[in-house]
N, C-alpha and C. Protein backbone atom coordinates (compact mmCIF):
# COMPACT_ATOMS: atom_id res chain seq x y z
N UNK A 1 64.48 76.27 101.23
CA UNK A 1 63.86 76.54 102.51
C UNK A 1 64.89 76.30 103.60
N UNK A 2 64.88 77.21 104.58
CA UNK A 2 65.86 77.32 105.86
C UNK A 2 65.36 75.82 106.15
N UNK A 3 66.65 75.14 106.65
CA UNK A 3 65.81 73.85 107.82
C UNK A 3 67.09 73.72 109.00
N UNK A 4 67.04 73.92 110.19
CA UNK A 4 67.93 73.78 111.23
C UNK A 4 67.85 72.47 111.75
N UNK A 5 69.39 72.13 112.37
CA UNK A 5 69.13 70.65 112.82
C UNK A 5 68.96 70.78 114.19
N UNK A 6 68.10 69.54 114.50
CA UNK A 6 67.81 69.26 115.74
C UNK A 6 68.55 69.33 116.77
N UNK A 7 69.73 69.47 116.68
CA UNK A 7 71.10 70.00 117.59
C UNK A 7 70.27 71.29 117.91
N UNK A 8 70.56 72.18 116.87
CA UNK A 8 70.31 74.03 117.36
C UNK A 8 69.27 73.97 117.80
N UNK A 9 68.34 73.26 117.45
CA UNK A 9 66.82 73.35 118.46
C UNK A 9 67.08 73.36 119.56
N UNK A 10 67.42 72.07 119.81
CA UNK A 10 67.88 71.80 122.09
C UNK A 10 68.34 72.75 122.02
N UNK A 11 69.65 73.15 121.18
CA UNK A 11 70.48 74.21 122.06
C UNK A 11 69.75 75.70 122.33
N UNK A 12 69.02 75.97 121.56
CA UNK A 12 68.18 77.39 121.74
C UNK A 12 67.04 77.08 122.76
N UNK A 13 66.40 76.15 122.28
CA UNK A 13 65.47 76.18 123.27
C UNK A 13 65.03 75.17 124.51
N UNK A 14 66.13 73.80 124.40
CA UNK A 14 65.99 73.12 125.06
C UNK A 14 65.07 71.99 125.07
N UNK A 15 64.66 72.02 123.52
CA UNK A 15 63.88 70.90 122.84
C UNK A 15 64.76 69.59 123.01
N UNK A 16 63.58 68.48 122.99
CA UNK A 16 64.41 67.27 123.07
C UNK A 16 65.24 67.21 120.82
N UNK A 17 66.74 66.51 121.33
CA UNK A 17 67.05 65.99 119.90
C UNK A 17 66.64 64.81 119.34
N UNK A 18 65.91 64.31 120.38
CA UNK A 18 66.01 62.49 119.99
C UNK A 18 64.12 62.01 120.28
N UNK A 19 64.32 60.79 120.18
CA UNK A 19 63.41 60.03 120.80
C UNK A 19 62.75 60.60 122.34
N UNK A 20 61.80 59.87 122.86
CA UNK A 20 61.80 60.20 124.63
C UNK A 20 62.19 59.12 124.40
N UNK A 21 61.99 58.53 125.89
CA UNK A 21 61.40 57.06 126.40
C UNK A 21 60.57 56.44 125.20
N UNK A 22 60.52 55.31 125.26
CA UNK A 22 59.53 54.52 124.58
C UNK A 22 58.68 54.38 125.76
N UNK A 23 57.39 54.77 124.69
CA UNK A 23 55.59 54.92 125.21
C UNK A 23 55.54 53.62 124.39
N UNK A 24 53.70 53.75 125.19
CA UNK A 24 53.00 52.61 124.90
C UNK A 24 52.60 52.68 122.90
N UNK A 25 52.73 53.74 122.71
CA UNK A 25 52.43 54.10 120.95
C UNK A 25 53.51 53.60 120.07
N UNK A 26 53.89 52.95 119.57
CA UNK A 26 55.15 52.42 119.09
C UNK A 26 56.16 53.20 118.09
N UNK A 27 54.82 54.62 117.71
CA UNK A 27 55.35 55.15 116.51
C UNK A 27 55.67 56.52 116.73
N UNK A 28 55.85 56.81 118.39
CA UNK A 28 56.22 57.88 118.27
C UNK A 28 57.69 58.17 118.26
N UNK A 29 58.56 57.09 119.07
CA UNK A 29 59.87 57.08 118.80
C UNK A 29 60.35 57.27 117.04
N UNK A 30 59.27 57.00 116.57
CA UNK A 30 59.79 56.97 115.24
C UNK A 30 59.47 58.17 114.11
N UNK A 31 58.62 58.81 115.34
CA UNK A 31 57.94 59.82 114.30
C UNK A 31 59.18 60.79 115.00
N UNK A 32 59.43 61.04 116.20
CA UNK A 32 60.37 62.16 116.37
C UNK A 32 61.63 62.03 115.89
N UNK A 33 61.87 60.51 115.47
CA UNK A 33 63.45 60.67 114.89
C UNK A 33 63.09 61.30 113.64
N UNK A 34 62.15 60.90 112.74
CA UNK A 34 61.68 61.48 111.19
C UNK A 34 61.92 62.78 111.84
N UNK A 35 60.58 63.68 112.30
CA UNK A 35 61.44 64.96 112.09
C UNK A 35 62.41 65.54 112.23
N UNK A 36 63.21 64.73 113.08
CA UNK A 36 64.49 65.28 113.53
C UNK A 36 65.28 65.00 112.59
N UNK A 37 65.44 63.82 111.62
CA UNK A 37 66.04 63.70 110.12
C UNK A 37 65.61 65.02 109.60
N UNK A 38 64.69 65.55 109.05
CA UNK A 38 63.78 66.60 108.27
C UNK A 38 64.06 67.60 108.64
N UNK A 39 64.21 68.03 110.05
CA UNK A 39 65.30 69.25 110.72
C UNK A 39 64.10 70.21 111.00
N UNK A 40 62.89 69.27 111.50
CA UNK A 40 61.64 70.20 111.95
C UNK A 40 61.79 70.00 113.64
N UNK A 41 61.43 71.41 114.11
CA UNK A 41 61.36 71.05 115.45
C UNK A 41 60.65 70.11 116.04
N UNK A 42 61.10 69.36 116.99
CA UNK A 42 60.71 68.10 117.82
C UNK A 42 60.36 68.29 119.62
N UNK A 43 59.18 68.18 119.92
CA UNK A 43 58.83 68.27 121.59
C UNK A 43 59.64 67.89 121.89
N UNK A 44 59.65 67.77 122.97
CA UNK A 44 60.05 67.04 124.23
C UNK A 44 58.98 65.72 124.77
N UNK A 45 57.90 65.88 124.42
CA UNK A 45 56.65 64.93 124.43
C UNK A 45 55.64 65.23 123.50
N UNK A 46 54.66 63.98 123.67
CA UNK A 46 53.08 64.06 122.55
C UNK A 46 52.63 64.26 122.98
N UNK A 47 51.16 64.42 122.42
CA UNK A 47 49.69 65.34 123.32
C UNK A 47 49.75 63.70 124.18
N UNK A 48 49.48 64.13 125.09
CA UNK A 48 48.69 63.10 126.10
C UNK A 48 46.97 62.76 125.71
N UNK A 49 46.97 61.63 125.46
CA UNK A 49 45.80 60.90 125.33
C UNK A 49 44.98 61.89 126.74
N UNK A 50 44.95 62.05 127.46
CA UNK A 50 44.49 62.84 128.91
C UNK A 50 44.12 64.30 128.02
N UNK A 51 45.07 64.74 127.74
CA UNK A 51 44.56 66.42 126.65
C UNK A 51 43.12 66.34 126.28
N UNK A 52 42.69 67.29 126.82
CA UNK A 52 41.21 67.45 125.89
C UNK A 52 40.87 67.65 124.32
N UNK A 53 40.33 67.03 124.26
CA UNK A 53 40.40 66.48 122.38
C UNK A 53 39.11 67.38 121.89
N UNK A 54 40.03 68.34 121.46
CA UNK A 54 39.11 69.55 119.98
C UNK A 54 39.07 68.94 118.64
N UNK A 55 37.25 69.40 118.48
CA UNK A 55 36.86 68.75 117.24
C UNK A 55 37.09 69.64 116.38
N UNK A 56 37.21 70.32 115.22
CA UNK A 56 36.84 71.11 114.16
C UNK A 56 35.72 70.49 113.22
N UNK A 57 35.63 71.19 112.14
CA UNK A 57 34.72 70.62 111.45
C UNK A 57 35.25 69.20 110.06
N UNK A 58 36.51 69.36 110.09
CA UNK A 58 37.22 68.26 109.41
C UNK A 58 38.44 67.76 110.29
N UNK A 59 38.58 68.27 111.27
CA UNK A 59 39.76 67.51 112.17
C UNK A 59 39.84 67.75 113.44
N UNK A 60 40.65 66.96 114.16
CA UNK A 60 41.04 67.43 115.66
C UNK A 60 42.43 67.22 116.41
N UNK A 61 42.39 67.38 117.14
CA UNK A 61 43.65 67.64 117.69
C UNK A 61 43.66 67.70 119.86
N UNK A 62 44.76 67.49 120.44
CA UNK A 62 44.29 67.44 121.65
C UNK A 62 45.16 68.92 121.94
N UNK A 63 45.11 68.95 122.88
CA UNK A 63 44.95 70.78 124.03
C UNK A 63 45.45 70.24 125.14
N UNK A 64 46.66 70.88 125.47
CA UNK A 64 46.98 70.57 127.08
C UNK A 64 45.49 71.62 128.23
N UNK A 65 46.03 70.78 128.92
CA UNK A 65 45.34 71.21 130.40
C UNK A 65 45.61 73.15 130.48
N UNK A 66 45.07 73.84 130.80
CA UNK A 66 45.04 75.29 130.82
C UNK A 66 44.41 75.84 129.87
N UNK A 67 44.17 75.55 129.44
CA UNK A 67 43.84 76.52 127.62
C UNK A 67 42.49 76.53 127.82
N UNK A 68 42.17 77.33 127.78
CA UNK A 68 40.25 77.69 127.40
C UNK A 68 40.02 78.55 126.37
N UNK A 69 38.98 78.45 126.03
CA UNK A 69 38.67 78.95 124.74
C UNK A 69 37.99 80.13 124.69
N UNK A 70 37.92 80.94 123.49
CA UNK A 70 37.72 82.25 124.08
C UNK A 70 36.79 82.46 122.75
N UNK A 71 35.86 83.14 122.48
CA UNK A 71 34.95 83.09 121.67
C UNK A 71 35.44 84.20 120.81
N UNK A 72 35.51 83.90 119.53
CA UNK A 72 36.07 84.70 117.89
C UNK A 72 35.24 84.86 117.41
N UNK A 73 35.03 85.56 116.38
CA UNK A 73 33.97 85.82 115.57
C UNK A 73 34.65 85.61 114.00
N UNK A 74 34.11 84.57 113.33
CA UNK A 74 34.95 84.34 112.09
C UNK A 74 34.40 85.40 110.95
N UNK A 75 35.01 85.46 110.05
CA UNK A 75 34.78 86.51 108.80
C UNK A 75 34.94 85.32 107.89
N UNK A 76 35.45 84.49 107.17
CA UNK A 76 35.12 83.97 106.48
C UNK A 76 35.46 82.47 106.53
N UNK A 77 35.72 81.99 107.72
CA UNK A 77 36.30 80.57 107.63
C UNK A 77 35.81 80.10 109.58
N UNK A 78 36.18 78.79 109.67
CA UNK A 78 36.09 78.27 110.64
C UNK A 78 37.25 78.43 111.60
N UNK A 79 37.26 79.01 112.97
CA UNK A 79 38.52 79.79 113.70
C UNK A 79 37.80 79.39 114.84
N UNK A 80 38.85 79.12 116.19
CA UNK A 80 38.86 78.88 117.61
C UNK A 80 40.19 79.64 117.88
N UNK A 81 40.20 80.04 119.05
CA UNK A 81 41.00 80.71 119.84
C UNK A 81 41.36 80.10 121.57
N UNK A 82 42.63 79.89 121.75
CA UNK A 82 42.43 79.33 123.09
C UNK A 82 43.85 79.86 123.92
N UNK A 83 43.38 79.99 124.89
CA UNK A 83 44.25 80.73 125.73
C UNK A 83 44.74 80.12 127.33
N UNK A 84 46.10 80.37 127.75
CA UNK A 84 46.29 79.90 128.87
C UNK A 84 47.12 81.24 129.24
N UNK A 85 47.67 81.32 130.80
CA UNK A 85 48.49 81.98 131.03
C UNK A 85 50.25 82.38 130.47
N UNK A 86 50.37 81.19 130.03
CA UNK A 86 51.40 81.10 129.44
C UNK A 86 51.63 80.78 127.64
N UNK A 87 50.53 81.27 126.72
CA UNK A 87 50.58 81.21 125.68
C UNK A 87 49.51 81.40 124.96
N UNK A 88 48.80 80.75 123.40
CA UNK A 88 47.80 80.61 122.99
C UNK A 88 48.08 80.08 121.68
N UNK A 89 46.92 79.63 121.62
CA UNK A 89 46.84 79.02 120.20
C UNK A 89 45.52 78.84 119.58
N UNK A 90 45.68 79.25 118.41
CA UNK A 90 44.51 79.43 117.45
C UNK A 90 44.29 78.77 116.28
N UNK A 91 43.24 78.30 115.68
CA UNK A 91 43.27 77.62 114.22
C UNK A 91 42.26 78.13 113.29
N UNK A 92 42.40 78.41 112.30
CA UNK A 92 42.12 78.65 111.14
C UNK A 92 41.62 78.03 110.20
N UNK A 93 40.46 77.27 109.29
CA UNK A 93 40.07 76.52 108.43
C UNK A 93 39.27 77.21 107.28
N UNK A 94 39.57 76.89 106.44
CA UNK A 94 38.69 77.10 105.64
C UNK A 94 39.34 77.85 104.07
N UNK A 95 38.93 78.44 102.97
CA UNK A 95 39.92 78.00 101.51
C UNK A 95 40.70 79.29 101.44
N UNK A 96 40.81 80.62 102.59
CA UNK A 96 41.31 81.39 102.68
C UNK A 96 42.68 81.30 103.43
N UNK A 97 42.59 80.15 104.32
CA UNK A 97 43.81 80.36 105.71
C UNK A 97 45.33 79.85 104.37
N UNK A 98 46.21 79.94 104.72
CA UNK A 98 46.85 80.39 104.04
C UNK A 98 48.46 79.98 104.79
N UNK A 99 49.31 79.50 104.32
CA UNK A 99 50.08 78.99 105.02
C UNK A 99 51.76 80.10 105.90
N UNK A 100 52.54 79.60 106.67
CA UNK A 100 52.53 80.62 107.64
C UNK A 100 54.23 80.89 106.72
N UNK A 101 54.75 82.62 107.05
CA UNK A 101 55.45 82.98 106.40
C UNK A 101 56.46 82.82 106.96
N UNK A 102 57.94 82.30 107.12
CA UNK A 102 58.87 82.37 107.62
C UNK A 102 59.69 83.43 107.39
N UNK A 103 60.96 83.16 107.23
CA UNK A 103 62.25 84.62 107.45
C UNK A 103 61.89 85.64 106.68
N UNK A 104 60.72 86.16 106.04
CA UNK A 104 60.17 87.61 105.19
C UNK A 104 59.70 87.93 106.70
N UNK A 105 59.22 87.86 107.79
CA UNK A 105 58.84 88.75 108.58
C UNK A 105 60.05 88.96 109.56
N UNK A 106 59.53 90.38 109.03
CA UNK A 106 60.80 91.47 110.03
C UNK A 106 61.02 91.36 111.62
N UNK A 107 61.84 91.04 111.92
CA UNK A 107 61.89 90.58 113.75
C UNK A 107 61.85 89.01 113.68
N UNK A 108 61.78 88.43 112.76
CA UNK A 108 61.06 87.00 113.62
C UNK A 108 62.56 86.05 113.10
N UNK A 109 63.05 85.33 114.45
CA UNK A 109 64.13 84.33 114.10
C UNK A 109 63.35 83.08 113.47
N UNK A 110 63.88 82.19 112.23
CA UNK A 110 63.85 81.10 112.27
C UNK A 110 64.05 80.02 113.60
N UNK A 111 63.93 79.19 114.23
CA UNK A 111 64.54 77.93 114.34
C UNK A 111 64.67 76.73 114.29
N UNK A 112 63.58 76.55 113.19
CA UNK A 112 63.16 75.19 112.15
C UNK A 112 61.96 75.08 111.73
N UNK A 113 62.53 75.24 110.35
CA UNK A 113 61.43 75.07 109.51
C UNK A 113 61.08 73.75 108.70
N UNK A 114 60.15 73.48 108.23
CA UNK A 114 59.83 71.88 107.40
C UNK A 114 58.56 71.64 106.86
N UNK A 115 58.80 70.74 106.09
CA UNK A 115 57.58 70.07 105.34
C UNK A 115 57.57 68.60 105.36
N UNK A 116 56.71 68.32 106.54
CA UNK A 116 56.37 67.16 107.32
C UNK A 116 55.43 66.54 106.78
N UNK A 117 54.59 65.05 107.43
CA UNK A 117 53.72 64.76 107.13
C UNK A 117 53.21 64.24 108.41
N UNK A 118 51.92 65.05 108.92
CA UNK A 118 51.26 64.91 109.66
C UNK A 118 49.95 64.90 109.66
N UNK A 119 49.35 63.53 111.05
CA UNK A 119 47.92 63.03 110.50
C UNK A 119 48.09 62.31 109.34
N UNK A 120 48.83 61.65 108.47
CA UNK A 120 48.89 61.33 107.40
C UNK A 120 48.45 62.54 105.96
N UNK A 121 49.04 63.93 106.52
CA UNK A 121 49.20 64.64 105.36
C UNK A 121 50.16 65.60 105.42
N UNK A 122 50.52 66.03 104.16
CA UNK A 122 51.45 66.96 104.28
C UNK A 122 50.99 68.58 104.81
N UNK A 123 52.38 68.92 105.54
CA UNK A 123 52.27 69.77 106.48
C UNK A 123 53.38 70.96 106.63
N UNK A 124 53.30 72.10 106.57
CA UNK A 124 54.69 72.86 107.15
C UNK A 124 54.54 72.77 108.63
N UNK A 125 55.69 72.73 109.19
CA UNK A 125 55.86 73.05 110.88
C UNK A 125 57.07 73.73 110.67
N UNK A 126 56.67 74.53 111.87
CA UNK A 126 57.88 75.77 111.84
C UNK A 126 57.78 76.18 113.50
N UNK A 127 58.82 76.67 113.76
CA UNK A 127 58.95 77.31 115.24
C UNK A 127 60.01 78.76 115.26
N UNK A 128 59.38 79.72 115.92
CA UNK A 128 60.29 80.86 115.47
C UNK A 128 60.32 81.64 116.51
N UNK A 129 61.17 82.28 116.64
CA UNK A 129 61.09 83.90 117.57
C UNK A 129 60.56 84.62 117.29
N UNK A 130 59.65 85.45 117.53
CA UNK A 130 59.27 86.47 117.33
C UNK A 130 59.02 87.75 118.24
N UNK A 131 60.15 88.29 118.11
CA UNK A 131 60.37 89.69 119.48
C UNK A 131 60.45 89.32 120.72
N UNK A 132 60.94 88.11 121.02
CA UNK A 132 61.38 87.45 122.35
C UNK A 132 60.18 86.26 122.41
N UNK A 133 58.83 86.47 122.08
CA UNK A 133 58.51 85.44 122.38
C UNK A 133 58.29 83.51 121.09
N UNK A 134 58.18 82.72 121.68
CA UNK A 134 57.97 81.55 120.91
C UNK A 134 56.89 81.52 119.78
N UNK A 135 57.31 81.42 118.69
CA UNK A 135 55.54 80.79 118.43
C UNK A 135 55.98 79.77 117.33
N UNK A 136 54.75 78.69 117.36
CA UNK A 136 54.79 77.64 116.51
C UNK A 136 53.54 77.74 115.09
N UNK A 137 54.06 77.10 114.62
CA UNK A 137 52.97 77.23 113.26
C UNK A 137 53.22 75.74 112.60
N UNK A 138 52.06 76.01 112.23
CA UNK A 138 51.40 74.67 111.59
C UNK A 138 50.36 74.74 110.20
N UNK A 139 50.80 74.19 109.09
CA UNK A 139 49.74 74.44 107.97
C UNK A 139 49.54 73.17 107.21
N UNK A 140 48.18 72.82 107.07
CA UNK A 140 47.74 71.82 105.88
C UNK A 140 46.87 72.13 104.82
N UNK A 141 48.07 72.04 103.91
CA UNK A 141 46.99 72.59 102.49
C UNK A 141 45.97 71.38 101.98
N UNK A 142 44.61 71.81 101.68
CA UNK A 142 43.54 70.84 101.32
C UNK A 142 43.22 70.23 102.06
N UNK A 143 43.41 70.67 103.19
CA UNK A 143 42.38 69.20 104.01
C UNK A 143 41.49 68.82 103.81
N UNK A 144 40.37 69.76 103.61
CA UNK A 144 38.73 69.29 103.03
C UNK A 144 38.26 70.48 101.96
N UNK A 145 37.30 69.77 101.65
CA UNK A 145 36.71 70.02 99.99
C UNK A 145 36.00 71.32 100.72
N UNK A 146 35.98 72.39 100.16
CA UNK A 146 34.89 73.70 100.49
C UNK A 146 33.93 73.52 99.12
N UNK A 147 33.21 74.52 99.94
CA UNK A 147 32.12 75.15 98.70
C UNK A 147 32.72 75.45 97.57
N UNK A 148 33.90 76.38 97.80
CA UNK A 148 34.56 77.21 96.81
C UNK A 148 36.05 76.83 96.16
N UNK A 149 36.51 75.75 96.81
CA UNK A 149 37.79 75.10 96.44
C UNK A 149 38.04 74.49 97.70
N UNK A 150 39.20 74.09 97.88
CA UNK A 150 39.92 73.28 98.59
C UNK A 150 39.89 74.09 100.05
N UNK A 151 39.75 73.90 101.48
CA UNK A 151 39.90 74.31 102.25
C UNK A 151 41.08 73.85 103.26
N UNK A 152 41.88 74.65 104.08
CA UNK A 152 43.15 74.34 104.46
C UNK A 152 42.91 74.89 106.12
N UNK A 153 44.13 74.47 106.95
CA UNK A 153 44.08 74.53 108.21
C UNK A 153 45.39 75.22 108.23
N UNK A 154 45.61 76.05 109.31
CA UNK A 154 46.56 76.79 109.96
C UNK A 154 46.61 76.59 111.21
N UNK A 155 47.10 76.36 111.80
CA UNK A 155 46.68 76.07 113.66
C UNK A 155 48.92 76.34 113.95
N UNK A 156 48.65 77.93 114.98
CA UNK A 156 49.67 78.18 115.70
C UNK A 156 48.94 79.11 116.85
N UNK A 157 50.52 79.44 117.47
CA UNK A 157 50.00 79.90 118.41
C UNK A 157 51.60 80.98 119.09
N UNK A 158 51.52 81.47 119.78
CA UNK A 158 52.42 82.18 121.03
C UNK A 158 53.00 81.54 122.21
N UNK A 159 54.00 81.18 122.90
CA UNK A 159 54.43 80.81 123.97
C UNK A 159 55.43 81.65 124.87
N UNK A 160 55.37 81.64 125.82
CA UNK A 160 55.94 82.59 126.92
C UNK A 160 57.52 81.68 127.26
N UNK A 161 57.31 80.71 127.21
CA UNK A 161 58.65 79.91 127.77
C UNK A 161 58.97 78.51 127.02
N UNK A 162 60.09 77.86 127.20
CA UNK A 162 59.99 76.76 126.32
C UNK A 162 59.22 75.53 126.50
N UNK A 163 58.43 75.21 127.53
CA UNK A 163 57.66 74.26 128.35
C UNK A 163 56.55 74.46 127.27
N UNK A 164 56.08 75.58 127.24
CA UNK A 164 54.86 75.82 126.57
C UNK A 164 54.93 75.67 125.18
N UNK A 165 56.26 75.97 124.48
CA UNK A 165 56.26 76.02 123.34
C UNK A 165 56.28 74.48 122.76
N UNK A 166 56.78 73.37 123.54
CA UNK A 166 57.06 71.89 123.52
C UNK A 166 55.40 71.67 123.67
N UNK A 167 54.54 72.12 124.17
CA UNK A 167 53.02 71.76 124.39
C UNK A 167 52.32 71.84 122.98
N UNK A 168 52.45 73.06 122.83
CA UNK A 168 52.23 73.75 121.24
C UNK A 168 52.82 73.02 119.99
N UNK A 169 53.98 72.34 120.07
CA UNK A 169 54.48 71.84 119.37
C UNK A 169 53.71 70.33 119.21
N UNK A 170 53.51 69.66 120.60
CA UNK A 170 52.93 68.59 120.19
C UNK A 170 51.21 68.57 119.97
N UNK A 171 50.64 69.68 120.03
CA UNK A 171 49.31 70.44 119.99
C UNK A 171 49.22 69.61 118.65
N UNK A 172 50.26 70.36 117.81
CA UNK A 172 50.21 70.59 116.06
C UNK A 172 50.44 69.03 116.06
N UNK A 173 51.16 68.40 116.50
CA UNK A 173 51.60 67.13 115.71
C UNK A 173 50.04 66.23 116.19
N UNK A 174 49.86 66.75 116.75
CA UNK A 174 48.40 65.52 116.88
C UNK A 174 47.17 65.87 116.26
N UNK A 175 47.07 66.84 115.33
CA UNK A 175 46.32 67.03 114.57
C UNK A 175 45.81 65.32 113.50
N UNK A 176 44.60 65.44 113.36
CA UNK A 176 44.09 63.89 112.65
C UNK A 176 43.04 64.82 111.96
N UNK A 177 43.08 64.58 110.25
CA UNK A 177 41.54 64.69 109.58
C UNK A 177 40.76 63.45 109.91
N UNK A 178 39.10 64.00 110.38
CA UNK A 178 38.26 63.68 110.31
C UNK A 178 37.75 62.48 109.18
């Protein structure tokens, strides 16, 4: 699997390489050096406790300020859609979602890929180009038990600039099962 180091991240997009500041959470200095060992892209910051906190039906996660939600119609799984001016992001649940494809799609740059552990489970995070714009992706296989097998989460999204894509990025990392 491609994995870029946290160097080429900042340098493309102006992601932080390191730590922030030390916050009041003790473990986030420590969670951004891990991915940055792992060579998964790293914010610039975490969801803010302030983010409005989305439930799903086995997990949640917080939402910066802008994003509203826009009503989907699912076909076979549990899906939200949310939108701001400057991006969007969507999630996926249920034993169909399916985890996200890196360098096989035509047009789309890598610029770090990984297999993290987030929420206390394992996770791909990935961040890529795709035809000029950002998008981030996020997948957890098995999160919760379905009817029919194991059900999994996908939660990415689109970004217009790198501000947004650092939002998105810490969107995914604050994901928690229920």
């Amino acid at each position: 699997m491609f994995r870029a180091s946290a160097v080429v991240v900042a340098l493309v997009l102006g992601l932080a390489a390191c730590s922030p500041e030390p916050t009041a959470r003790s473990e986030v200095p420590s969670l951004l050096t891990r991915l940055a060992e792992e060579g998964c892209p790293v914010p610039d910051q975490m969801a803010s406790p302030e983010w409005e906190e989305v439930r799903g039906s086995a997990f949640r996660f917080r939402l910066p300020e802008g994003f509203t939600q826009v009503v989907v119609q699912p076909i076979d799984s549990e899906t939200a859609l949310f939108v701001s001016s400057s991006g969007h992001i969507t999630y996926d649940f249920g034993p169909y979602s399916s985890g996200f494809v890196g360098a096989s799609v035509e047009g789309r740059m890598i610029i770090a890929e990984c297999e993290t552990t987030i929420g206390g489970r394992t996770a791909q995070l990935g961040l890529f180009r795709d035809f000029g714009e950002l998008r981030v992706a996020a997948w957890w296989p098995e999160l919760g038990d379905g009817l029919i097998g194991p059900d999994h989460l996908s939660l990415g999204g689109f970004a217009k600039d790198p501000a947004t894509a650092n939002a998105l990025l810490a969107t995914a990392l604050s994901v928690q099962p229920l």
